[in-house]
Protein backbone atom coordinates (compact mmCIF):
# COMPACT_ATOMS: atom_id res chain seq x y z
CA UNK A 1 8.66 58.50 41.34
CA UNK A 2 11.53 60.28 42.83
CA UNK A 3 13.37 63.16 40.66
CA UNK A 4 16.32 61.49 41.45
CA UNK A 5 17.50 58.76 39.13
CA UNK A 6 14.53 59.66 37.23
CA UNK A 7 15.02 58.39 33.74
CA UNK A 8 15.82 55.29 35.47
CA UNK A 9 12.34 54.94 37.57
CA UNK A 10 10.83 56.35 34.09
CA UNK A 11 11.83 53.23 32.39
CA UNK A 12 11.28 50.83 35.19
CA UNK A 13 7.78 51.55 35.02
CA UNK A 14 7.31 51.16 31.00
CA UNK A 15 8.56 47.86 31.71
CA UNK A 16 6.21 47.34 33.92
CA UNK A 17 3.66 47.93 32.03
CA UNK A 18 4.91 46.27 29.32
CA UNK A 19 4.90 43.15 31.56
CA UNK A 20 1.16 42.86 31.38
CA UNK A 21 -0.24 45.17 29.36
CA UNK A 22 -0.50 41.98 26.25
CA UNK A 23 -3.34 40.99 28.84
CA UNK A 24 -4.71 43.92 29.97
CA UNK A 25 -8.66 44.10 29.60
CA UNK A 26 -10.26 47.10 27.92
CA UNK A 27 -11.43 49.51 30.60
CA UNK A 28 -12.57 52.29 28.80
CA UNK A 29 -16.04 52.17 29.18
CA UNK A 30 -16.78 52.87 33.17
CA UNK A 31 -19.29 55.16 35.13
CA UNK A 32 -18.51 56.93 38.41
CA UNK A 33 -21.24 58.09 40.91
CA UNK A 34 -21.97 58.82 44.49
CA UNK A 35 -23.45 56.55 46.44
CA UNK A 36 -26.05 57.10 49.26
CA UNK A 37 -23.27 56.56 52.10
CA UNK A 38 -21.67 59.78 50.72
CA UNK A 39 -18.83 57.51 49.28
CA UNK A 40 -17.88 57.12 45.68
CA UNK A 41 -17.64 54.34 42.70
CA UNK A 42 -16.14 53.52 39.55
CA UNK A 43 -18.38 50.89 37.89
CA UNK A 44 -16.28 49.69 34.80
CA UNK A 45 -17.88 47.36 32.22
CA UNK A 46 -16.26 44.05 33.30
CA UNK A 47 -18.27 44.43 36.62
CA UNK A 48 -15.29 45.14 38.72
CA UNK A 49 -16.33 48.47 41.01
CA UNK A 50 -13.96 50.21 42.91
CA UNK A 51 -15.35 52.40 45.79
CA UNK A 52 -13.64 55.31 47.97
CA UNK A 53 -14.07 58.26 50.17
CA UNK A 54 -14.48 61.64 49.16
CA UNK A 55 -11.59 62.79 49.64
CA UNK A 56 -9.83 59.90 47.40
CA UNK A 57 -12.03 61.15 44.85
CA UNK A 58 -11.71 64.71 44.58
CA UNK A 59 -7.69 64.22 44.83
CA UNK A 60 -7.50 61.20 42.03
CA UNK A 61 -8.29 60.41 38.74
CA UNK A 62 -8.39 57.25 36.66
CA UNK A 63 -6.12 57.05 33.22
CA UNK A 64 -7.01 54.13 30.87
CA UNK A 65 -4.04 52.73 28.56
CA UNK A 66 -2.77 49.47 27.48
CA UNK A 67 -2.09 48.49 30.80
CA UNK A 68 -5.53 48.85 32.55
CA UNK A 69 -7.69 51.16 34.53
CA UNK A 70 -4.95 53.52 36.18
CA UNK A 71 -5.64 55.33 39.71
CA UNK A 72 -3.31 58.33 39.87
CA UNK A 73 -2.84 61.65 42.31
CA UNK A 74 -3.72 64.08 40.55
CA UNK A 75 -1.30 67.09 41.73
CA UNK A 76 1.55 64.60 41.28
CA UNK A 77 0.38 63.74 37.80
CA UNK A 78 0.24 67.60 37.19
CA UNK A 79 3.48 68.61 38.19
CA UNK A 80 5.28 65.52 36.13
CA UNK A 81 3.28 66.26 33.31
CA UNK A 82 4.83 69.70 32.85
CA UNK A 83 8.34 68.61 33.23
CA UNK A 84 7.55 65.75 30.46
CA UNK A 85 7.12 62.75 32.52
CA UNK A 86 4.32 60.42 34.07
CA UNK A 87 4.16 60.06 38.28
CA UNK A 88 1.90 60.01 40.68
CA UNK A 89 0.04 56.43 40.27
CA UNK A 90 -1.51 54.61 43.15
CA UNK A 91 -2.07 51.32 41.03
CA UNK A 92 -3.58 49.78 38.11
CA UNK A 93 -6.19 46.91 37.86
CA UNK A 94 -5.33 44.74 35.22
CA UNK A 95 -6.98 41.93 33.45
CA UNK A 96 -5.30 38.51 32.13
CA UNK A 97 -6.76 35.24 30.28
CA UNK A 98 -3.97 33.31 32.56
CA UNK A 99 -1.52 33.94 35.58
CA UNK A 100 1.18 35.42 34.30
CA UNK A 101 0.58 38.77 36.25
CA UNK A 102 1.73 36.83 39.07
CA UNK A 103 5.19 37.36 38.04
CA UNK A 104 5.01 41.12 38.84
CA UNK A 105 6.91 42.24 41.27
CA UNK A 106 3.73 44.00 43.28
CA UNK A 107 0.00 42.88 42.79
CA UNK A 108 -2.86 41.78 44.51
CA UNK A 109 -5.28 39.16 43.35
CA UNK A 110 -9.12 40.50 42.61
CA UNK A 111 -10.91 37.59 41.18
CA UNK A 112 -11.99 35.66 38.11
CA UNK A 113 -14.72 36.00 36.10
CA UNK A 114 -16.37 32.63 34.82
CA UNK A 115 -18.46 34.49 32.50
CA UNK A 116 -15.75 36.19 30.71
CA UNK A 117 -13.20 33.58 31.61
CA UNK A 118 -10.41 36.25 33.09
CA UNK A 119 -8.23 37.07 36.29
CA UNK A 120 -8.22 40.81 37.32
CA UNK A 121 -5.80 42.29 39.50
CA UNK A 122 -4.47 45.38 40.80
CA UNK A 123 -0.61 46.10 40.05
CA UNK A 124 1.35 48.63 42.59
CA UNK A 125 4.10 50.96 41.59
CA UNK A 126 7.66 49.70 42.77
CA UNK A 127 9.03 53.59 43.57
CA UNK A 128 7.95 56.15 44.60
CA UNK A 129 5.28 57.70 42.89
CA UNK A 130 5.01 61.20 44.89
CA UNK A 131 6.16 64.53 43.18
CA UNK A 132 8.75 65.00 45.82
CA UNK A 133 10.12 68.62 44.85
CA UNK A 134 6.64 69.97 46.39
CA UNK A 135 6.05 68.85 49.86
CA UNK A 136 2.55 69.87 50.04
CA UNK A 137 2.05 67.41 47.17
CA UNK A 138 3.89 65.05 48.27
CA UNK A 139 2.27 64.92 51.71
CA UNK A 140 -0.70 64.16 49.96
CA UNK A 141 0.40 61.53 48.01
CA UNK A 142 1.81 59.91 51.01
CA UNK A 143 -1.54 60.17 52.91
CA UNK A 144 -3.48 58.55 49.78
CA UNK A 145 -1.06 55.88 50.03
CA UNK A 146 -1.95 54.96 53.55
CA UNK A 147 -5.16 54.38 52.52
CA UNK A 148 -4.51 52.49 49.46
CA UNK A 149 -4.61 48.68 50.58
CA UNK A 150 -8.13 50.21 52.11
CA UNK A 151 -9.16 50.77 48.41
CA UNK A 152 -8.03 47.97 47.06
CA UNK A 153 -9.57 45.42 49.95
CA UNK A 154 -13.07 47.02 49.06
CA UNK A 155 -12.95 46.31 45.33
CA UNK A 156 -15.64 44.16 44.21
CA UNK A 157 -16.16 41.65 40.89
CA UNK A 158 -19.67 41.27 39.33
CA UNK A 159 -19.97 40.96 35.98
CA UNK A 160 -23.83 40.34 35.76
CA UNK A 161 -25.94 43.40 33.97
CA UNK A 162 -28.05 42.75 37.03
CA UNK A 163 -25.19 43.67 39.49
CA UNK A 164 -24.24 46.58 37.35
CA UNK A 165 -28.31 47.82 37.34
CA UNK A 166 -28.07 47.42 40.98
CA UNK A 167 -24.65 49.48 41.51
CA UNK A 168 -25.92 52.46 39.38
CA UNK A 169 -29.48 52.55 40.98
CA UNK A 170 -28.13 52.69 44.44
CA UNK A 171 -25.47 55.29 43.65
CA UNK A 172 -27.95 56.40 41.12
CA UNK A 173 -30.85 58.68 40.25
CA UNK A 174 -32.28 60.79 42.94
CA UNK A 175 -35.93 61.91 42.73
CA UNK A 176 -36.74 65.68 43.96
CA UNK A 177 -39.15 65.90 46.15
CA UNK A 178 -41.19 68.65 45.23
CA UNK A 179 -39.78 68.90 41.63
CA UNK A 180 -38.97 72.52 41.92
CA UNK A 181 -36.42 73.81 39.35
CA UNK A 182 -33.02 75.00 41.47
CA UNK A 183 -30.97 77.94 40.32
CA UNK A 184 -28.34 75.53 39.78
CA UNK A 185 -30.70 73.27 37.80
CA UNK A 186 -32.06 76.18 36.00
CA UNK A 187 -28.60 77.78 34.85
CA UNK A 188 -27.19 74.49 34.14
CA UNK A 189 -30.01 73.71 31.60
CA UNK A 190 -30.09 77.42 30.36
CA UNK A 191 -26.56 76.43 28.97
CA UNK A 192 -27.29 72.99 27.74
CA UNK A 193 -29.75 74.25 25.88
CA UNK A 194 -28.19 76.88 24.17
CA UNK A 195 -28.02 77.22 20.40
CA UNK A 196 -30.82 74.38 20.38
CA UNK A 197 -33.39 74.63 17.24
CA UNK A 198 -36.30 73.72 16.43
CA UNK A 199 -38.41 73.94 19.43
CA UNK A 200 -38.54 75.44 22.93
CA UNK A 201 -38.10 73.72 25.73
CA UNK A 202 -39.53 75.01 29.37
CA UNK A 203 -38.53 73.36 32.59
CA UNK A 204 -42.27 72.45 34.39
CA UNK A 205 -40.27 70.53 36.94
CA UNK A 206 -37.05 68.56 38.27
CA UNK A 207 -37.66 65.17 38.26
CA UNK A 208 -34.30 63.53 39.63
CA UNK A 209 -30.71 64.64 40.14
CA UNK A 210 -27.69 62.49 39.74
CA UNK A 211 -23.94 62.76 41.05
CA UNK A 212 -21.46 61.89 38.94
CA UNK A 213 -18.05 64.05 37.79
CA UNK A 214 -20.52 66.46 37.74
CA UNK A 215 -24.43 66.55 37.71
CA UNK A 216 -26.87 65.15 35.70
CA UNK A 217 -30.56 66.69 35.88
CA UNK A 218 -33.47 65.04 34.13
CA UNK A 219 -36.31 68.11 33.86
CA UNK A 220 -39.82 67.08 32.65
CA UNK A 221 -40.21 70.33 29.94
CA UNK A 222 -43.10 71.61 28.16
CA UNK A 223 -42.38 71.30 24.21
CA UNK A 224 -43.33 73.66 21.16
CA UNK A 225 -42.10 73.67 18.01
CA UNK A 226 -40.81 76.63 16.38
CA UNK A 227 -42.96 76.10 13.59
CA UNK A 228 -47.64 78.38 13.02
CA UNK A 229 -49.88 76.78 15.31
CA UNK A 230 -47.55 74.10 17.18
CA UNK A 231 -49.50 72.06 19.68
CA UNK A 232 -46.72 71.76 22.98
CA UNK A 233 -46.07 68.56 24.41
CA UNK A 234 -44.01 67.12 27.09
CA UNK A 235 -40.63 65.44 27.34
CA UNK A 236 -38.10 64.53 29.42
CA UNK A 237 -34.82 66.73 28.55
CA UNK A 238 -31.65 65.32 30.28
CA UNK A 239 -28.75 67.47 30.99
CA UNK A 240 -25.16 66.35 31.85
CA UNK A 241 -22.69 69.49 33.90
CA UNK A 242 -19.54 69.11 35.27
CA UNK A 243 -16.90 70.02 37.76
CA UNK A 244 -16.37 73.33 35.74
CA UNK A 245 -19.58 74.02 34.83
CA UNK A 246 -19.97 73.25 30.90
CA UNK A 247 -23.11 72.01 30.80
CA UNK A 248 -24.81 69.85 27.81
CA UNK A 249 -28.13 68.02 26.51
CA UNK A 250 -27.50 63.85 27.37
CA UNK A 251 -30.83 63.23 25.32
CA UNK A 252 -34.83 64.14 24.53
CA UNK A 253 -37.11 61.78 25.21
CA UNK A 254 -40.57 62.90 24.34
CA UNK A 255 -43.75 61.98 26.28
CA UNK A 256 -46.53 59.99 24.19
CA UNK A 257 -49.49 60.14 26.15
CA UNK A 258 -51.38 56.83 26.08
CA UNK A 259 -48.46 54.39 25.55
CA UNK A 260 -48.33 51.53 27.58
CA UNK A 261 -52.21 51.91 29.06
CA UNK A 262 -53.38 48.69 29.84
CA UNK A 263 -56.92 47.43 28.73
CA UNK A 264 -59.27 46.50 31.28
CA UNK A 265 -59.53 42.60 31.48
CA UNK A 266 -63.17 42.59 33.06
């Protein structure tokens, strides 16, 4: 979006929007991991899975609204942001129960989904999206954008829970292979855990790591309840930090010794 003419390009693109947004899919519920290639992916819950380098990643974001699942530069957003407007989007993938996206003036044809009976797409912005007054952030808008039609080629549609297993298992959980407790791990639970009642929980090990926008840890703890004469058990405490280091409890899942033993059939 250039600053010049820029209540002009402002409206252009909520028109835009408008265009397609009465078909737009709901995209709000998606994951985002690292695979095993050292790329990343966003998994959303239509089974459409966008993957990109690292550096895509770190400098982008996605933004869910009417319109779709949004892909936008993130200093570019920034710096429009403070002066009241929206810039710095690379495009949008859309969803529509018939072809009237194909009237836009810049998209590119995913697929359709039998299952769900719906086209998705990806939409372009028809300016220029860059925050221009900042060449340094501009510069790296402009070399995002080279790699854009990259992006979009490598988006994939698979709407099966089976696919969507498969995508977050190989981008998924990593097991440790000694199970020793990092610092990281260690200081990352120390704050999840904070404030928690009702029993102590003490790392024994580190059972598997995860990357997301963030970390997730899953520690196998040794459990006592704050209450004469507790007997401790086990469970499996899972702990979600991110990018700036807030860290939280994801869930307890206590160990029940016994479950799921089968009987001999001899």
């Amino acid at each position: 979006m250039r600053k010049t003419g820029k209540i002009m390009a402002v409206t252009a693109i909520a028109a835009l929007a408008v265009s397609f947004a009465a078909h737009a899919g709901a995209f709000d519920v998606y994951y985002d991991y690292q695979n095993e290639d050292g790329t990343y992916s966003y998994y959303f819950e239509q089974g459409v899975t966008v993957t990109m380098d690292e550096d895509w990643y770190q400098k982008t974001f996605v933004k869910i609204d009417e319109g779709g699942a949004g892909f936008y530069h993130k200093a570019s957003y920034d710096a429009y942001e403070k002066e009241g407007y929206t810039g710095g989007r690379l495009f949008t993938i859309g969803a529509s129960v018939n072809t009237d996206f194909k009237d836009l003036p810049s998209f590119e044809y995913i697929g359709f989904d039998d299952e769900e009976a719906m086209n998705y797409f990806v939409v372009f912005p028809t300016d220029y999206q860059a925050y221009a007054e900042d060449e340094s952030i501009r510069a790296e808008y402009d070399a995002l954008w080279e790699g854009v039609h990259d992006v979009v080629a490598g988006i994939r549609l698979d709407s099966s829970a089976d696919a969507a297993e498969e995508g977050m298992i190989s981008g998924g959980w990593t097991v440790t292979e000694d199970m020793s407790v990092t610092e990281e791990a260690q200081s990352a639970f120390d704050k999840a855990i904070e404030g928690l009642t009702g029993a102590d929980y003490v790392p024994e090990g580190l059972l598997a790591t995860q990357l997301v926008a963030g970390t997730n840890y899953c520690f196998l703890c040794r459990k006592t309840a704050v209450v004469p004469n507790a007997v401790p058990s086990y469970a499996l405490v899972y702990v979600y930090e991110n990018l700036e280091g807030e860290a939280e409890i994801l869930g307890i899942k206590d160990i029940a010794f016994g479950e799921g033993i089968l009987e001999d059939e001899a």
